[in-house]
C-alpha atoms as a PDB file:
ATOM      1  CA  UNK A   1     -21.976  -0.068 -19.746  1.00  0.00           C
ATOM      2  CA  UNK A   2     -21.160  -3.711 -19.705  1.00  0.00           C
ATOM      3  CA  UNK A   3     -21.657  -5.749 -22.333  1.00  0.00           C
ATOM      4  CA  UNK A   4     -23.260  -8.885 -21.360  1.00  0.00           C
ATOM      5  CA  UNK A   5     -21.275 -11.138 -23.917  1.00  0.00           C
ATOM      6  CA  UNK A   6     -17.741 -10.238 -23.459  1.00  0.00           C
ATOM      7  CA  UNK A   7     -15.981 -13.091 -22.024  1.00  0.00           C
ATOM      8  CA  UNK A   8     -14.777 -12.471 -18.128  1.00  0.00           C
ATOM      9  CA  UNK A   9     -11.630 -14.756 -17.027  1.00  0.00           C
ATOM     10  CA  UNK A  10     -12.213 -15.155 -13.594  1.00  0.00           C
ATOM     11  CA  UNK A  11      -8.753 -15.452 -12.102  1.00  0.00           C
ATOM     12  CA  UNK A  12      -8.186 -18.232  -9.273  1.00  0.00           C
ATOM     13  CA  UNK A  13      -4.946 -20.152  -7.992  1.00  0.00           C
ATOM     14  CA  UNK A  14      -1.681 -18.203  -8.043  1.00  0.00           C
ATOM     15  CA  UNK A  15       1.565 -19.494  -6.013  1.00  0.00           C
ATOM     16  CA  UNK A  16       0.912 -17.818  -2.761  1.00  0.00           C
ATOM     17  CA  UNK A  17       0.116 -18.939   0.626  1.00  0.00           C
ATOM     18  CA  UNK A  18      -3.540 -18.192   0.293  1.00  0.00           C
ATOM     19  CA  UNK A  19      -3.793 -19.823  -3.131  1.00  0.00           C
ATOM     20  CA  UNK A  20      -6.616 -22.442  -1.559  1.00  0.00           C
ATOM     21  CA  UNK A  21      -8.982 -19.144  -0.074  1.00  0.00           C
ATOM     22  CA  UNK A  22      -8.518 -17.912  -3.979  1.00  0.00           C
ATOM     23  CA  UNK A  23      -9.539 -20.982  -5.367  1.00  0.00           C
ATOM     24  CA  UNK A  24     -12.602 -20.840  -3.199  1.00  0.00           C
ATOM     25  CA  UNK A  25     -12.844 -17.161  -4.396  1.00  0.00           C
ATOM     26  CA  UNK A  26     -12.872 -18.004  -7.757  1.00  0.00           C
ATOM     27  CA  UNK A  27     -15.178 -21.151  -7.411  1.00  0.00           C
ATOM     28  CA  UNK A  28     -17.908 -18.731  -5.851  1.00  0.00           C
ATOM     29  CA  UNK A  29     -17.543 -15.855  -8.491  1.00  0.00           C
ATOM     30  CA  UNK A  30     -17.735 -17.764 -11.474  1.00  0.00           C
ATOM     31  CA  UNK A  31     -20.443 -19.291 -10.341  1.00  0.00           C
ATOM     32  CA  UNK A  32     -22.313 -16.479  -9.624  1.00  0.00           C
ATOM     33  CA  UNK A  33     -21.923 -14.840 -12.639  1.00  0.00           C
ATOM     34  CA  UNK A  34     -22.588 -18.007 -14.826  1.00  0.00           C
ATOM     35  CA  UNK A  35     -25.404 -18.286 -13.398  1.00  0.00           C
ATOM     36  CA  UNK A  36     -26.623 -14.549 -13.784  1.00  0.00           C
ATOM     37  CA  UNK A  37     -26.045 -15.345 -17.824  1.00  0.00           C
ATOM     38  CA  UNK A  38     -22.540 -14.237 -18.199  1.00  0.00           C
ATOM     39  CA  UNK A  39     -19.931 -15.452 -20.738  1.00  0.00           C
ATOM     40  CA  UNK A  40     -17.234 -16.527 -18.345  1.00  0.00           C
ATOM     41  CA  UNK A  41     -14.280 -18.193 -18.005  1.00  0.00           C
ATOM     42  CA  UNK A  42     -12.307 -19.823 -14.363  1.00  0.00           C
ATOM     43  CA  UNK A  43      -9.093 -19.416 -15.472  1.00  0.00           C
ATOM     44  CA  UNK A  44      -6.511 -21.346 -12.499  1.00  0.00           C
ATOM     45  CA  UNK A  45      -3.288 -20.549 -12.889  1.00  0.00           C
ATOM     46  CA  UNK A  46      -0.232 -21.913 -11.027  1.00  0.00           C
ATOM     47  CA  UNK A  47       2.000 -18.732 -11.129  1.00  0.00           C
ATOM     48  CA  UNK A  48       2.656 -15.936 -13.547  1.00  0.00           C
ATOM     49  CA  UNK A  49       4.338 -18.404 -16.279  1.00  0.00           C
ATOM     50  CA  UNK A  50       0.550 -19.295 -16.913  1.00  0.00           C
ATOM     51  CA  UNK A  51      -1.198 -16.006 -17.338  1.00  0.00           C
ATOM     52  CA  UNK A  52      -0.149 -14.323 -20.467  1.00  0.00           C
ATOM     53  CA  UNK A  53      -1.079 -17.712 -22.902  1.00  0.00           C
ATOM     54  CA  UNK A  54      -4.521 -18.031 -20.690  1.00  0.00           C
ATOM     55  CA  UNK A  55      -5.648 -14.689 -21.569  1.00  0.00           C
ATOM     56  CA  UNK A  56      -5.601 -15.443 -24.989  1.00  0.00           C
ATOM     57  CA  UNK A  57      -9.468 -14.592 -26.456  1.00  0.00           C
ATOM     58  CA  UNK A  58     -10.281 -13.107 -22.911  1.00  0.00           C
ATOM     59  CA  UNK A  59     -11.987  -9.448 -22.706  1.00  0.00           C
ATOM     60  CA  UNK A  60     -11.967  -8.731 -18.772  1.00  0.00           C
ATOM     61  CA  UNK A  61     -10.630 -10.214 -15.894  1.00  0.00           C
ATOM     62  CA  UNK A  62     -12.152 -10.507 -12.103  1.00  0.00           C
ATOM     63  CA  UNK A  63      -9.179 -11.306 -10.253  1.00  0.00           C
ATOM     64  CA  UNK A  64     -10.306 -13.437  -7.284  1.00  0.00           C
ATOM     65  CA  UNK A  65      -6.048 -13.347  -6.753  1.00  0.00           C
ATOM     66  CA  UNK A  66      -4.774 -13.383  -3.024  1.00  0.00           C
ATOM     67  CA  UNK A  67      -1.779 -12.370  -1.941  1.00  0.00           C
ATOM     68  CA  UNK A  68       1.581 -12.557  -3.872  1.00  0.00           C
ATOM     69  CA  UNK A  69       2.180 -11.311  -7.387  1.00  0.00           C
ATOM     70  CA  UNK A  70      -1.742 -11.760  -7.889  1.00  0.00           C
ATOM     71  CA  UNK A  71      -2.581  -8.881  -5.017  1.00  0.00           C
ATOM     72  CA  UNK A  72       0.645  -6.701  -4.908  1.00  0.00           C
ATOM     73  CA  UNK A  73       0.164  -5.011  -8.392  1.00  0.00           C
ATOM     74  CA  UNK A  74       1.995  -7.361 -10.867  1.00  0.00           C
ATOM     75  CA  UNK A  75      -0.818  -8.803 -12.497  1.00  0.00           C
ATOM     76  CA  UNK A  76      -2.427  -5.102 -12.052  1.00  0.00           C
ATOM     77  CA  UNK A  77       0.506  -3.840 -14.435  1.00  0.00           C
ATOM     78  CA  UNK A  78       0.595  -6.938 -16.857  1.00  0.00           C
ATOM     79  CA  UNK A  79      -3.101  -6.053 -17.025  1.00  0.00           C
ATOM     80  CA  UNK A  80      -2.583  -2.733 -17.933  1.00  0.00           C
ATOM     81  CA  UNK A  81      -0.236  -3.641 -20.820  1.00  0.00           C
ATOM     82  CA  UNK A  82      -2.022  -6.451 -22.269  1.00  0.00           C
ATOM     83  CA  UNK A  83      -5.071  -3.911 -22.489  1.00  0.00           C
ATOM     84  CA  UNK A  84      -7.364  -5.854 -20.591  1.00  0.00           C
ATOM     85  CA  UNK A  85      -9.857  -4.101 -18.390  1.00  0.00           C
ATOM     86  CA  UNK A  86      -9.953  -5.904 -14.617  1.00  0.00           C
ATOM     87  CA  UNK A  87     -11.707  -5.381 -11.398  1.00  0.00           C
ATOM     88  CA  UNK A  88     -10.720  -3.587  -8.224  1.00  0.00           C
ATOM     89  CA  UNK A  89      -7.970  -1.298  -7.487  1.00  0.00           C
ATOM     90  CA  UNK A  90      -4.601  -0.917 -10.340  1.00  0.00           C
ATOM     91  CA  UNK A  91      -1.183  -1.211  -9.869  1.00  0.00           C
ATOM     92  CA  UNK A  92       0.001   1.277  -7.732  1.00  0.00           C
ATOM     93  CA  UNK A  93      -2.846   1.012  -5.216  1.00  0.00           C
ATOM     94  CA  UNK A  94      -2.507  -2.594  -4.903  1.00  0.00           C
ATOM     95  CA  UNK A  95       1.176  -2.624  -4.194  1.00  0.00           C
ATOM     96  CA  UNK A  96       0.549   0.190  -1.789  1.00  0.00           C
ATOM     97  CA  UNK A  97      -2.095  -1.926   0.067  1.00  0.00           C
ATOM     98  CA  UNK A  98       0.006  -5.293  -0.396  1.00  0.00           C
ATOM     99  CA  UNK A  99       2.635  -3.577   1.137  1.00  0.00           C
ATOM    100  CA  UNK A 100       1.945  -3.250   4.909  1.00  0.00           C
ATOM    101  CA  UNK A 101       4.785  -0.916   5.564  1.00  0.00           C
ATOM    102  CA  UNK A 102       4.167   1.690   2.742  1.00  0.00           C
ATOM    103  CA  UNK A 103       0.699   1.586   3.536  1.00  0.00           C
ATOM    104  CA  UNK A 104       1.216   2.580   7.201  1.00  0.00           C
ATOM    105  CA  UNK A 105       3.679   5.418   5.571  1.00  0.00           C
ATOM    106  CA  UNK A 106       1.271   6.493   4.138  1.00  0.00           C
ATOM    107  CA  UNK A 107      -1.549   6.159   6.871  1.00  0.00           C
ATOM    108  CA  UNK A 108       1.028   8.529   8.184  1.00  0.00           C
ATOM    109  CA  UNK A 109       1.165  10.810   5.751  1.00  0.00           C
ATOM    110  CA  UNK A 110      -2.908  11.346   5.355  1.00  0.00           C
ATOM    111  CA  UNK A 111      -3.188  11.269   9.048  1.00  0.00           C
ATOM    112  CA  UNK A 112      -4.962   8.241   8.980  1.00  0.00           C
ATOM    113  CA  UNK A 113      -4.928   6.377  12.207  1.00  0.00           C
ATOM    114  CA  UNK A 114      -2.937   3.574  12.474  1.00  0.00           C
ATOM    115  CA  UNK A 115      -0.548   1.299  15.054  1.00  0.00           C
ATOM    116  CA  UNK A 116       3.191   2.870  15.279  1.00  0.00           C
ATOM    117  CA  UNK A 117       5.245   0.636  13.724  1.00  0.00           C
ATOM    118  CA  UNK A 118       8.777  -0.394  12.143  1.00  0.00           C
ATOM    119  CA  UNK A 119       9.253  -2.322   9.048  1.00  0.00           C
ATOM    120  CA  UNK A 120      12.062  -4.371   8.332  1.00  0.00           C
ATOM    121  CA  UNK A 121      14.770  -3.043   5.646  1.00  0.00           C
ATOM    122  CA  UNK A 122      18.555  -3.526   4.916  1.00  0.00           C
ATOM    123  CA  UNK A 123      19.413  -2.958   8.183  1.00  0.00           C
ATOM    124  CA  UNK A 124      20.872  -6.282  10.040  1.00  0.00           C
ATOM    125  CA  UNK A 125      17.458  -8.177  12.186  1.00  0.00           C
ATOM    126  CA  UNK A 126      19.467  -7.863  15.649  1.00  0.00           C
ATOM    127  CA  UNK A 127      19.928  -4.239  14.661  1.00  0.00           C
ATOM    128  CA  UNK A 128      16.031  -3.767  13.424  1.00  0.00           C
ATOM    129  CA  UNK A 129      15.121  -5.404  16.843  1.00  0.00           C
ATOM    130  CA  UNK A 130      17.433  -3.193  18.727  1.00  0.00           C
ATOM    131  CA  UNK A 131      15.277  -0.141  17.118  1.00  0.00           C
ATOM    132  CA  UNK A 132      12.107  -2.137  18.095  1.00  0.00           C
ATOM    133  CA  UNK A 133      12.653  -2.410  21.400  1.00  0.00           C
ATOM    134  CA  UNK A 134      13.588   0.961  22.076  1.00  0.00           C
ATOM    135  CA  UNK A 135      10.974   2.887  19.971  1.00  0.00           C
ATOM    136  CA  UNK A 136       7.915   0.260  20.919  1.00  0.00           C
ATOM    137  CA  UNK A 137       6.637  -1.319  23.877  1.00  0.00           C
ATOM    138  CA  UNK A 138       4.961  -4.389  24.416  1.00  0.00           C
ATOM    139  CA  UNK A 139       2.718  -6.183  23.827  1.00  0.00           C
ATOM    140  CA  UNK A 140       3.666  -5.854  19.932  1.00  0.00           C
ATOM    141  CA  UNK A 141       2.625  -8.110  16.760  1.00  0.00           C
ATOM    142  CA  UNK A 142       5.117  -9.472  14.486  1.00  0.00           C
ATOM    143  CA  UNK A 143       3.857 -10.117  10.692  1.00  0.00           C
ATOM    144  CA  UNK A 144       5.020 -10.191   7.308  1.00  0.00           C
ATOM    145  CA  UNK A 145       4.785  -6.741   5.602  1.00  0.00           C
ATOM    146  CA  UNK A 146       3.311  -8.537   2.321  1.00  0.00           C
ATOM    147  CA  UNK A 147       1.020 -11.537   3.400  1.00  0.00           C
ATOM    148  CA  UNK A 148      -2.595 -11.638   4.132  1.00  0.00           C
ATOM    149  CA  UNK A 149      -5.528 -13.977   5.800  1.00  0.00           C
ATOM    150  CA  UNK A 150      -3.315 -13.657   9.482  1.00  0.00           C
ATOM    151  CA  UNK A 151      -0.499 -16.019   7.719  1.00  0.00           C
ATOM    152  CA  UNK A 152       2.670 -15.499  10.013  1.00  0.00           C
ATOM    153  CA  UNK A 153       1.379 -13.073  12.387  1.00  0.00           C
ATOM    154  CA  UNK A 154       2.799 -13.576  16.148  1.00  0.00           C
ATOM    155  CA  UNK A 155       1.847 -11.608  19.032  1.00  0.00           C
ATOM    156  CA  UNK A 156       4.981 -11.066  21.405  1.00  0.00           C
ATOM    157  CA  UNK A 157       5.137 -10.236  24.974  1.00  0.00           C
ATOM    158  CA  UNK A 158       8.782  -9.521  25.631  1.00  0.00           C
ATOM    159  CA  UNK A 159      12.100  -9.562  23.523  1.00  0.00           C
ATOM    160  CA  UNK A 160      13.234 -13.393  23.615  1.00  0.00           C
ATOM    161  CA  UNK A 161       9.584 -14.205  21.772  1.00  0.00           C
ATOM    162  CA  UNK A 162      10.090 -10.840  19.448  1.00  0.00           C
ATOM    163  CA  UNK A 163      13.146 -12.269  18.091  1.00  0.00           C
ATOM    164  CA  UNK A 164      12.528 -15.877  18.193  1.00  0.00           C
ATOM    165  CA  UNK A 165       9.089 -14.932  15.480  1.00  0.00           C
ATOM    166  CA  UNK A 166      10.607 -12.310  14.107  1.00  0.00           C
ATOM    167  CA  UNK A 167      13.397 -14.744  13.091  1.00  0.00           C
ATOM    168  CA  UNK A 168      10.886 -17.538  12.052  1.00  0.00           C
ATOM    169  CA  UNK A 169       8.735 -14.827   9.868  1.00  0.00           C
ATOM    170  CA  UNK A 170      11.973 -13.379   7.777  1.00  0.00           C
ATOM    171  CA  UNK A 171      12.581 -17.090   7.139  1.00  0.00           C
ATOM    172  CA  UNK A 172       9.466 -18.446   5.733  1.00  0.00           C
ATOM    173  CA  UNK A 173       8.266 -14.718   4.330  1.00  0.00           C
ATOM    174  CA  UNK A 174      11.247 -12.791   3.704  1.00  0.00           C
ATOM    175  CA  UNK A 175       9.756  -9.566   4.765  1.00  0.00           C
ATOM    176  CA  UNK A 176       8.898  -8.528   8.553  1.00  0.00           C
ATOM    177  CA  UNK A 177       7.007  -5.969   9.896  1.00  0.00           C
ATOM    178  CA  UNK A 178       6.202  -4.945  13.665  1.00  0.00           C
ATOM    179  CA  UNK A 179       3.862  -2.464  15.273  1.00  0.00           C
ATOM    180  CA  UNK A 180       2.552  -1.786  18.646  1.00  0.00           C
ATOM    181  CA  UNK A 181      -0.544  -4.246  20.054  1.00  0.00           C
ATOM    182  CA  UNK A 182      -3.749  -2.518  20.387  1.00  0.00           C
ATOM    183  CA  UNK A 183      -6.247  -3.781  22.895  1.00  0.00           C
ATOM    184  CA  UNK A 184      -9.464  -3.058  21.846  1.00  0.00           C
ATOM    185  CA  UNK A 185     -12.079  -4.924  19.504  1.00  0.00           C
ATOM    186  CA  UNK A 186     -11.850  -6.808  16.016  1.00  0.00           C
ATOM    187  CA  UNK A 187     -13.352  -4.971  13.323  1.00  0.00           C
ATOM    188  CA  UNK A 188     -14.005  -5.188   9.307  1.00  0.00           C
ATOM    189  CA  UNK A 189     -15.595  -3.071   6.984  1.00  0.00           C
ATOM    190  CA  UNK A 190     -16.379  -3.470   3.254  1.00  0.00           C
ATOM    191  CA  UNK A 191     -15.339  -0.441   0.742  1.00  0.00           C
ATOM    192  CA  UNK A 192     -18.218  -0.956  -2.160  1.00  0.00           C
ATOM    193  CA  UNK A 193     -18.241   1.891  -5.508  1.00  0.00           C
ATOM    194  CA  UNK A 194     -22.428   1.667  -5.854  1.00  0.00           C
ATOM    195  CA  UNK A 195     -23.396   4.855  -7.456  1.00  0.00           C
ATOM    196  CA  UNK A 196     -20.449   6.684  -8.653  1.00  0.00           C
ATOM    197  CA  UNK A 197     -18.898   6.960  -5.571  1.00  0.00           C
ATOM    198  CA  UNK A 198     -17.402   4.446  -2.489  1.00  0.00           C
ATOM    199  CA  UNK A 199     -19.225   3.608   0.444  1.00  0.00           C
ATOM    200  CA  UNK A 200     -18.288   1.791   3.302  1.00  0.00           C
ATOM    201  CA  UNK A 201     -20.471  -0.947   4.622  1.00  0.00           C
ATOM    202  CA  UNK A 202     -22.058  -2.384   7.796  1.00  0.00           C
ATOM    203  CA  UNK A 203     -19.024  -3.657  10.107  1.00  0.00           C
ATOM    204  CA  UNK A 204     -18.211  -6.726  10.955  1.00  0.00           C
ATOM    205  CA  UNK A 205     -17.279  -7.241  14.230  1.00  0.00           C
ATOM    206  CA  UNK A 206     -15.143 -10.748  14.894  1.00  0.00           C
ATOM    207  CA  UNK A 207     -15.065 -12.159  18.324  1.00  0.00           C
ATOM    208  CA  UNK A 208     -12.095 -15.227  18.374  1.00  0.00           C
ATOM    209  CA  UNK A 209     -10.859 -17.767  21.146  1.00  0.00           C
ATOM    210  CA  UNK A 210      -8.344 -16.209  22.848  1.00  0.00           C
ATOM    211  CA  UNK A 211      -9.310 -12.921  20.781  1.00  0.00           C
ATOM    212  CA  UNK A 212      -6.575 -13.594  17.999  1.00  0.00           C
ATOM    213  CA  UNK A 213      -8.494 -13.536  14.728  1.00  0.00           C
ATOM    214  CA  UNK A 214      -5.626 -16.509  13.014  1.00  0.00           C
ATOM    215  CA  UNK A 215      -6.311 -18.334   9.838  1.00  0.00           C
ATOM    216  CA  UNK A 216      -8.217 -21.200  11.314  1.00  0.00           C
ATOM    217  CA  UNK A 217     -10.678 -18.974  12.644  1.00  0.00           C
ATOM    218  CA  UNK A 218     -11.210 -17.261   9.401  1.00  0.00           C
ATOM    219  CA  UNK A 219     -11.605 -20.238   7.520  1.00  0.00           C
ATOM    220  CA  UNK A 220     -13.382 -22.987   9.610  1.00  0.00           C
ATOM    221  CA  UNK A 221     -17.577 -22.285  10.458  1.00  0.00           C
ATOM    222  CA  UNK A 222     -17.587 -22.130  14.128  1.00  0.00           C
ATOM    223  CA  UNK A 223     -14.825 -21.192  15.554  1.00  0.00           C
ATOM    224  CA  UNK A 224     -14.985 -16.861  15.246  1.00  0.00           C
ATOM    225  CA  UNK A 225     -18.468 -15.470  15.693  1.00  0.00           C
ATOM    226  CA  UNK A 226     -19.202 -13.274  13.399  1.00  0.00           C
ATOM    227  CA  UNK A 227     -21.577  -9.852  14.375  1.00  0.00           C
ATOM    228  CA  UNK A 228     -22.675  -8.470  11.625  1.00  0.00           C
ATOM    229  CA  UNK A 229     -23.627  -4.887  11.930  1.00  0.00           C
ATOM    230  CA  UNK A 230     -21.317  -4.729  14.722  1.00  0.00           C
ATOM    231  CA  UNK A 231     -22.944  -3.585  18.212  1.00  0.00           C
ATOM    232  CA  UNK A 232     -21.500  -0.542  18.301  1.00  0.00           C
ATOM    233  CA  UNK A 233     -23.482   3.148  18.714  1.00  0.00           C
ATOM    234  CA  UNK A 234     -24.157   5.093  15.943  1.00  0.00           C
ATOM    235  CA  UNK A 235     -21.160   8.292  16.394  1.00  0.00           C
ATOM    236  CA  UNK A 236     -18.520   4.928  16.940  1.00  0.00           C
ATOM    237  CA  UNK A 237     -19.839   3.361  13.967  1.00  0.00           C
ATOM    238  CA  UNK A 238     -19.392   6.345  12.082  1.00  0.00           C
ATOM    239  CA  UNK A 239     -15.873   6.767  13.024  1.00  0.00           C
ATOM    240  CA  UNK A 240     -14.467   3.631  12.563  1.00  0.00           C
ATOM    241  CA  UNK A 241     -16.549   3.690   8.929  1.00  0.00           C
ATOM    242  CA  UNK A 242     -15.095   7.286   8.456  1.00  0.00           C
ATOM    243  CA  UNK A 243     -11.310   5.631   9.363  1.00  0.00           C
ATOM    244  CA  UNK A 244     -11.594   2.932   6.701  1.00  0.00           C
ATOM    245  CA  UNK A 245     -13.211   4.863   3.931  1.00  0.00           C
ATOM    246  CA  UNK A 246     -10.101   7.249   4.352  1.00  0.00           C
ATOM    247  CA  UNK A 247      -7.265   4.371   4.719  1.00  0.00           C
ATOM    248  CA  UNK A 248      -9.052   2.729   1.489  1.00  0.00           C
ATOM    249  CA  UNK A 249      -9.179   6.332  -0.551  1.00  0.00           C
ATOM    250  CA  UNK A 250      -5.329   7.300   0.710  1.00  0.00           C
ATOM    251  CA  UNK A 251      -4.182   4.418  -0.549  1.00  0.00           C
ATOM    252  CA  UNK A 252      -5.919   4.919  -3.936  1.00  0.00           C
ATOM    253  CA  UNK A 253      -7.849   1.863  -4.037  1.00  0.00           C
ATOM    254  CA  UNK A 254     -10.633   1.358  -6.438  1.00  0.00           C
ATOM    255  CA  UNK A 255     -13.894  -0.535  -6.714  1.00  0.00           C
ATOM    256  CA  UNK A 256     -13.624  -2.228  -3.482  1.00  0.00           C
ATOM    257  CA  UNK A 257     -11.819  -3.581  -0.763  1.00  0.00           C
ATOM    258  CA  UNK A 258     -11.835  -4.801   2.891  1.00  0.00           C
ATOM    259  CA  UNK A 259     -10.005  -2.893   5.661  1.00  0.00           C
ATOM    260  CA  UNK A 260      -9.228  -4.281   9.291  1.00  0.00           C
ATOM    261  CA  UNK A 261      -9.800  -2.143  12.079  1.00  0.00           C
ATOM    262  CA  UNK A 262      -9.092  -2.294  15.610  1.00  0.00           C
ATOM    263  CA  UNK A 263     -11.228  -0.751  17.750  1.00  0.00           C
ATOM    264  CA  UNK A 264      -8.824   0.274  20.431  1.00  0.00           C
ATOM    265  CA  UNK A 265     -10.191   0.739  23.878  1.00  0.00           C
ATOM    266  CA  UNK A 266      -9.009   4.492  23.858  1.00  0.00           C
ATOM    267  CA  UNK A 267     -12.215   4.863  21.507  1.00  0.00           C
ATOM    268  CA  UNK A 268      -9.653   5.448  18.292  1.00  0.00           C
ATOM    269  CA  UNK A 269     -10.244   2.929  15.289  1.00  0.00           C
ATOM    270  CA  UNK A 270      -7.318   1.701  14.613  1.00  0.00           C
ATOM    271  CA  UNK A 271      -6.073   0.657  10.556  1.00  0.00           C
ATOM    272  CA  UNK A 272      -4.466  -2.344  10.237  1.00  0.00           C
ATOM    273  CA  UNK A 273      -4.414  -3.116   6.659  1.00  0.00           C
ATOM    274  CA  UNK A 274      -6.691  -2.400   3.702  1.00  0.00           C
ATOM    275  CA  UNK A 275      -7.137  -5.486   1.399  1.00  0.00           C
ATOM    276  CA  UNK A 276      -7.791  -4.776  -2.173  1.00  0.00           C
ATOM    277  CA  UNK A 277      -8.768  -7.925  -2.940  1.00  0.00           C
ATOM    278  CA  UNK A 278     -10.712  -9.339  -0.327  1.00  0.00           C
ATOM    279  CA  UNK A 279     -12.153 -13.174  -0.528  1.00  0.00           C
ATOM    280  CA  UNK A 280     -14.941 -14.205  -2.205  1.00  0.00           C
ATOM    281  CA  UNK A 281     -15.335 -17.544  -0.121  1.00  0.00           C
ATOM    282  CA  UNK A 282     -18.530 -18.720   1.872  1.00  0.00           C
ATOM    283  CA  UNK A 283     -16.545 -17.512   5.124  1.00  0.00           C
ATOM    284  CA  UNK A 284     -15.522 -14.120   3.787  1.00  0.00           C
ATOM    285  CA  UNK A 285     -16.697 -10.761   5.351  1.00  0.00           C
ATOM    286  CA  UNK A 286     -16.900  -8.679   2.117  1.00  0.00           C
ATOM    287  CA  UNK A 287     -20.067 -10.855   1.043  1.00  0.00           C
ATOM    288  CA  UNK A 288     -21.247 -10.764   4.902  1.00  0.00           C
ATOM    289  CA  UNK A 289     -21.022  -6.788   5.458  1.00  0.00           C
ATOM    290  CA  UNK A 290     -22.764  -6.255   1.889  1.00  0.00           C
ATOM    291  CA  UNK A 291     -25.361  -9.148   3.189  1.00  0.00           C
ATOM    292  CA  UNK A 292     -26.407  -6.581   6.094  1.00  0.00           C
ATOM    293  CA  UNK A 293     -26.347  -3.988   3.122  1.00  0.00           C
ATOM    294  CA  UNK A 294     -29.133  -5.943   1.489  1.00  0.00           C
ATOM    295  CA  UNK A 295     -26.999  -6.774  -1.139  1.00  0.00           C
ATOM    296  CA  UNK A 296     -27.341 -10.255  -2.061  1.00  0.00           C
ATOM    297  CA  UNK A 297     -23.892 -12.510  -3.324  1.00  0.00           C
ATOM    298  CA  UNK A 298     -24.737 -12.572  -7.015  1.00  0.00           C
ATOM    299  CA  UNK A 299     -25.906  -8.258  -6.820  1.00  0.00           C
ATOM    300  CA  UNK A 300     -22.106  -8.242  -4.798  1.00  0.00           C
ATOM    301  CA  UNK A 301     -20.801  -9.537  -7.982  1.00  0.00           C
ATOM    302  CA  UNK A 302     -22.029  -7.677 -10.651  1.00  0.00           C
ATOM    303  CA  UNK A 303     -21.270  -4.277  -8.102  1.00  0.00           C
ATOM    304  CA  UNK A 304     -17.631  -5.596  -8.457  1.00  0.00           C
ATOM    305  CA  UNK A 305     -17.321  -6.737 -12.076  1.00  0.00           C
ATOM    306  CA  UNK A 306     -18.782  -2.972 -13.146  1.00  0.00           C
ATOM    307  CA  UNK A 307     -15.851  -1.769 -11.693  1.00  0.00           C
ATOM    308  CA  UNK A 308     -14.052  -3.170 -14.576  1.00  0.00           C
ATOM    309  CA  UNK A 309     -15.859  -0.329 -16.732  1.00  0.00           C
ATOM    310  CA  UNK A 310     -13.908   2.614 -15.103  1.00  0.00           C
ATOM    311  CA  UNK A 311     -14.899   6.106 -14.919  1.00  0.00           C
ATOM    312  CA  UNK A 312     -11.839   7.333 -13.953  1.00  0.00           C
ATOM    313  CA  UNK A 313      -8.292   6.565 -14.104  1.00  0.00           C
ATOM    314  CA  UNK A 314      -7.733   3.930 -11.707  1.00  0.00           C
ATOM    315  CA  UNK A 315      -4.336   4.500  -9.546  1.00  0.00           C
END
């Protein structure tokens, strides 16, 4: 069991591109669990340099991390040997999820379903595209294989626009990623351990101008609605919670997590990613599925911080 007077760094900030939805993340957590009576800590850090001196008198971390070194298992395995107990998923899994291209390996592998795709290696880009082109067909989307919250995602209609993002993505990102366009509908779903065991929530279903679910959208009230459970009957609903309680659990993610779905109109849900640390901000659909869960924000918190307090080895 937790005890109540431990103090709990709650980790915000980082050097990634979604540093400002993690200070958000962190904002709301700490704030939460101040106010439930917890001894805790917001810890911001600028990058990795900070971390180990911060952690100084600190007995558990909730990483409210996004993307970067804070989501792709390096601060899971300084974690580990600094001996500090943290939230959500461990190394492995996290780089796994981070890691858009060995999770859809390994989507593969478990048969979970999942866009065909190609990822980006030491092969030359003209050559990678080459492969694309012949092995895919449009529509296709272009993304980094590490980044979250939409950053750098294009979708491309025909090879001039495939290489002209592709290009721009390896650029800014460094990594590139591209799998086949599903039509179908936008769909979330929250991975919660309640009970001794994980459970997948109430979907979210996003509807978006134009139907791209981007950055803005995510992150500005107003623009996406938001349908939360999802209209969908109850055997679809069951499959597409079925799909991302097995992407979440073949990835060997623990605690919690949020994993994108499309709904494709050939009735198959569709992985995209899983994210194993999913925001914490006002906007964010973890807190909205659990909402139609009847689990309030601060309840959401404490479900995630026990997590900490593992029961098993955490991957």
């Amino acid at each position: 069991m937790l005890q109540d007077r431990r103090t709990i760094a709650v980790l915000a900030g980082g050097d990634s591109p979604e540093r400002a939805v993690s200070l958000s993340s962190g904002e709301n957590v700490h704030r939460a669990l101040a106010e439930l009576g917890y001894n805790t800590q917001l810890i911001t850090i600028d990058n990795l340099n900070d971390l180990v001196p911060r952690l100084a008198g600190i007995d558990l971390v909730f990483s409210c991390l996004h993307g970067g070194s804070g989501e792709n298992g390096t601060v899971q395995l300084l974690l580990d040997v600094m001996g500090i107990p943290y939230t959500g998923s461990g190394a492995l899994a996290s780089y796994r999820a981070m890691d858009k291209g060995e999770a859809k390996a390994v989507f593969l592998q478990k048969r979970v379903p999942a866009p065909a795709g190609l990822a980006l290696g030491k092969q030359e880009l003209d050559r990678f595209l080459s492969d694309v082109r012949e092995r895919l067909s449009f529509p296709l989307v272009a993304k980094p294989r590490d980044a979250g919250s939409t950053l750098g995602v294009h979708i491309v209609y025909n090879a001039d626009e495939l290489a002209h993002s592709s290009l721009a993505i390896v650029e800014e990102f460094g990594t590139l990623l591209v799998e086949a366009f599903i039509a179908g509908r936008e769909l979330t779903v929250g991975i919660l351990r309640m009970n001794g065991r994980h459970v997948a929530l109430p979907i979210v279903e996003v509807r978006s101008p134009g139907g791209f679910f981007d950055y803005e959208a995510k992150y500005t009230d107003g623009i996406a609605e938001f349908l939360t459970p999802a209209p969908l009957d109850v055997p679809t609903t069951e499959l597409v919670q079925s799909a991302a309680l097995r992407a979440h659990e073949a990835l060997g993610c623990y605690g919690y997590s949020r994993v994108d779905v499309r709904l494709g109109d050939d009735g198959v849900p569709y992985v995209l990613e899983v994210n194993s640390l999913p925001g914490m901000t006002p906007m964010s659909d973890l807190p909205r599925s659990a909402r139609a869960a009847g689990i309030s924000y601060e309840n959401l918190v404490v479900l995630m911080l026990a997590t900490a307090d593992k029961d098993e080895e955490k991957p």
